[in-house]
Protein backbone atom coordinates (compact mmCIF):
# COMPACT_ATOMS: atom_id res chain seq x y z
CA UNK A 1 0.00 0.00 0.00
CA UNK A 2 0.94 3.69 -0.74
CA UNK A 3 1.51 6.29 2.74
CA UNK A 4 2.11 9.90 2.89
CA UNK A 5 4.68 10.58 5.64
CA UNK A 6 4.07 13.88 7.12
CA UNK A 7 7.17 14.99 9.50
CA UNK A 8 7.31 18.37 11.30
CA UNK A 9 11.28 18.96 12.80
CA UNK A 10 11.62 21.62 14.95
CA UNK A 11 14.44 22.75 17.10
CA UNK A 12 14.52 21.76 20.91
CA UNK A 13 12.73 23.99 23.32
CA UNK A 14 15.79 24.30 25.25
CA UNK A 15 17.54 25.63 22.19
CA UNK A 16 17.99 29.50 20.98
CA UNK A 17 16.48 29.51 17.52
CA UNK A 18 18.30 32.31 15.74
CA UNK A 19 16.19 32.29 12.88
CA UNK A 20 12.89 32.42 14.82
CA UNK A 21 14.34 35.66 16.94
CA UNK A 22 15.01 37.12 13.67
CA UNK A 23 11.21 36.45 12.25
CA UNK A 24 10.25 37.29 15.50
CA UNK A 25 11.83 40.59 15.82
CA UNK A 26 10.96 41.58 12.29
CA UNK A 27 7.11 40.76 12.37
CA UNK A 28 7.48 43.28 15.76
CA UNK A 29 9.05 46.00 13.80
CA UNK A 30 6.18 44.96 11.40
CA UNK A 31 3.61 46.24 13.63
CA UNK A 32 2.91 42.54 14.40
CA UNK A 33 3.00 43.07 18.22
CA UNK A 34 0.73 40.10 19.93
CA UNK A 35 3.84 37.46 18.49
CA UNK A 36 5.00 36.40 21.63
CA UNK A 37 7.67 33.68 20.14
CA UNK A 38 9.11 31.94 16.63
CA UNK A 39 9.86 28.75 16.52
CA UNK A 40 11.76 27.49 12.48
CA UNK A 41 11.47 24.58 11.54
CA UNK A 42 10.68 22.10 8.86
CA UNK A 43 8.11 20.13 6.99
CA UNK A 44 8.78 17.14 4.68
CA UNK A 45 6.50 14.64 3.08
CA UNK A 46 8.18 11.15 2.42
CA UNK A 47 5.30 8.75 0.20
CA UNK A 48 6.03 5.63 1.41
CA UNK A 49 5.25 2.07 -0.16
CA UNK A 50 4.96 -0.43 2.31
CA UNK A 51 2.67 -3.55 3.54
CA UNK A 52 0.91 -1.60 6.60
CA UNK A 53 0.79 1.83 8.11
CA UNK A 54 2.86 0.27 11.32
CA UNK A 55 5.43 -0.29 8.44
CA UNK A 56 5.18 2.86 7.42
CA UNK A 57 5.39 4.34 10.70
CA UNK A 58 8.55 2.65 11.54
CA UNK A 59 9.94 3.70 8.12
CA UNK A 60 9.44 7.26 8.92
CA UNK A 61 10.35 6.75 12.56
CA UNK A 62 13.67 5.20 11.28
CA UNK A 63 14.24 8.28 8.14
CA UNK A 64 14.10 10.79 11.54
CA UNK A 65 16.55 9.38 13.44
CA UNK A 66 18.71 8.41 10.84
CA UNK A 67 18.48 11.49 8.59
CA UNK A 68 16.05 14.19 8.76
CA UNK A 69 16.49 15.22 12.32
CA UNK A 70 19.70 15.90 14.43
CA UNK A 71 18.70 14.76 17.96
CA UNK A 72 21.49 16.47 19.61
CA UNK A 73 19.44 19.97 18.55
CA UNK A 74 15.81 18.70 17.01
CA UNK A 75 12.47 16.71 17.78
CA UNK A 76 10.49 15.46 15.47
CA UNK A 77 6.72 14.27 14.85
CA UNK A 78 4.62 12.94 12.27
CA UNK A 79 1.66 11.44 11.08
CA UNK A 80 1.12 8.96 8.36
CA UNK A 81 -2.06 8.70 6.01
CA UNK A 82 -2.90 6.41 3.39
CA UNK A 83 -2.17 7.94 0.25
C-alpha cells in the first residue's frame, strides 16, 4: 500500500532559535505586536510504499533518526495517512 509521511522537525525547546528571533523581531518592527515567540522549523512529506501503516510508521520513525532530524538539537513528529 501507498503512505504519505508527514514529519514536522523543529528545534529543541531548550535551544535558541536564531532564525525564529530574527522572524520574531521583524514581524514586531512589522507592527505585528501580539507574536510572543518563533519557533523554524521544517516540513517534509516522504510517500512511502509499504505492507501496513505500522510499516510505514517505523519507516518514517527510522528516516528521523537516521536522517532528517539531528537529535542532539531537534524533535520530530509525524503522522502517516494512506495515500
Amino acid at each position: 500500500m501507498k503512505y504519505i509521511a508527514h514529519i514536522d522537525v523543529m528545534p529543541l525547546k531548550e535551544l535558541l532559535d536564531p532564525q525564529g528571533k530574527a522572524v520574531n523581531t521583524s514581524l514586531h518592527n512589522l507592527g505585528l505586536s501580539g507574536i510572543n515567540d518563533v519557533r523554524i522549523g521544517k516540513q517534509i512529506h516522504l510517500h512511502i510504499e509499504a505492507q501496513s501503516k505500522e510499516a510505514a510508521e517505523n519507516i518514517a520513525r527510522e528516516a528521523c533518526k537516521k536522517l532528517l532530524a539531528n537529535p542532539v538539537m531537534e524533535s520530530f513528529d509525524f503522522t502517516v495517512i494512506e495515500g
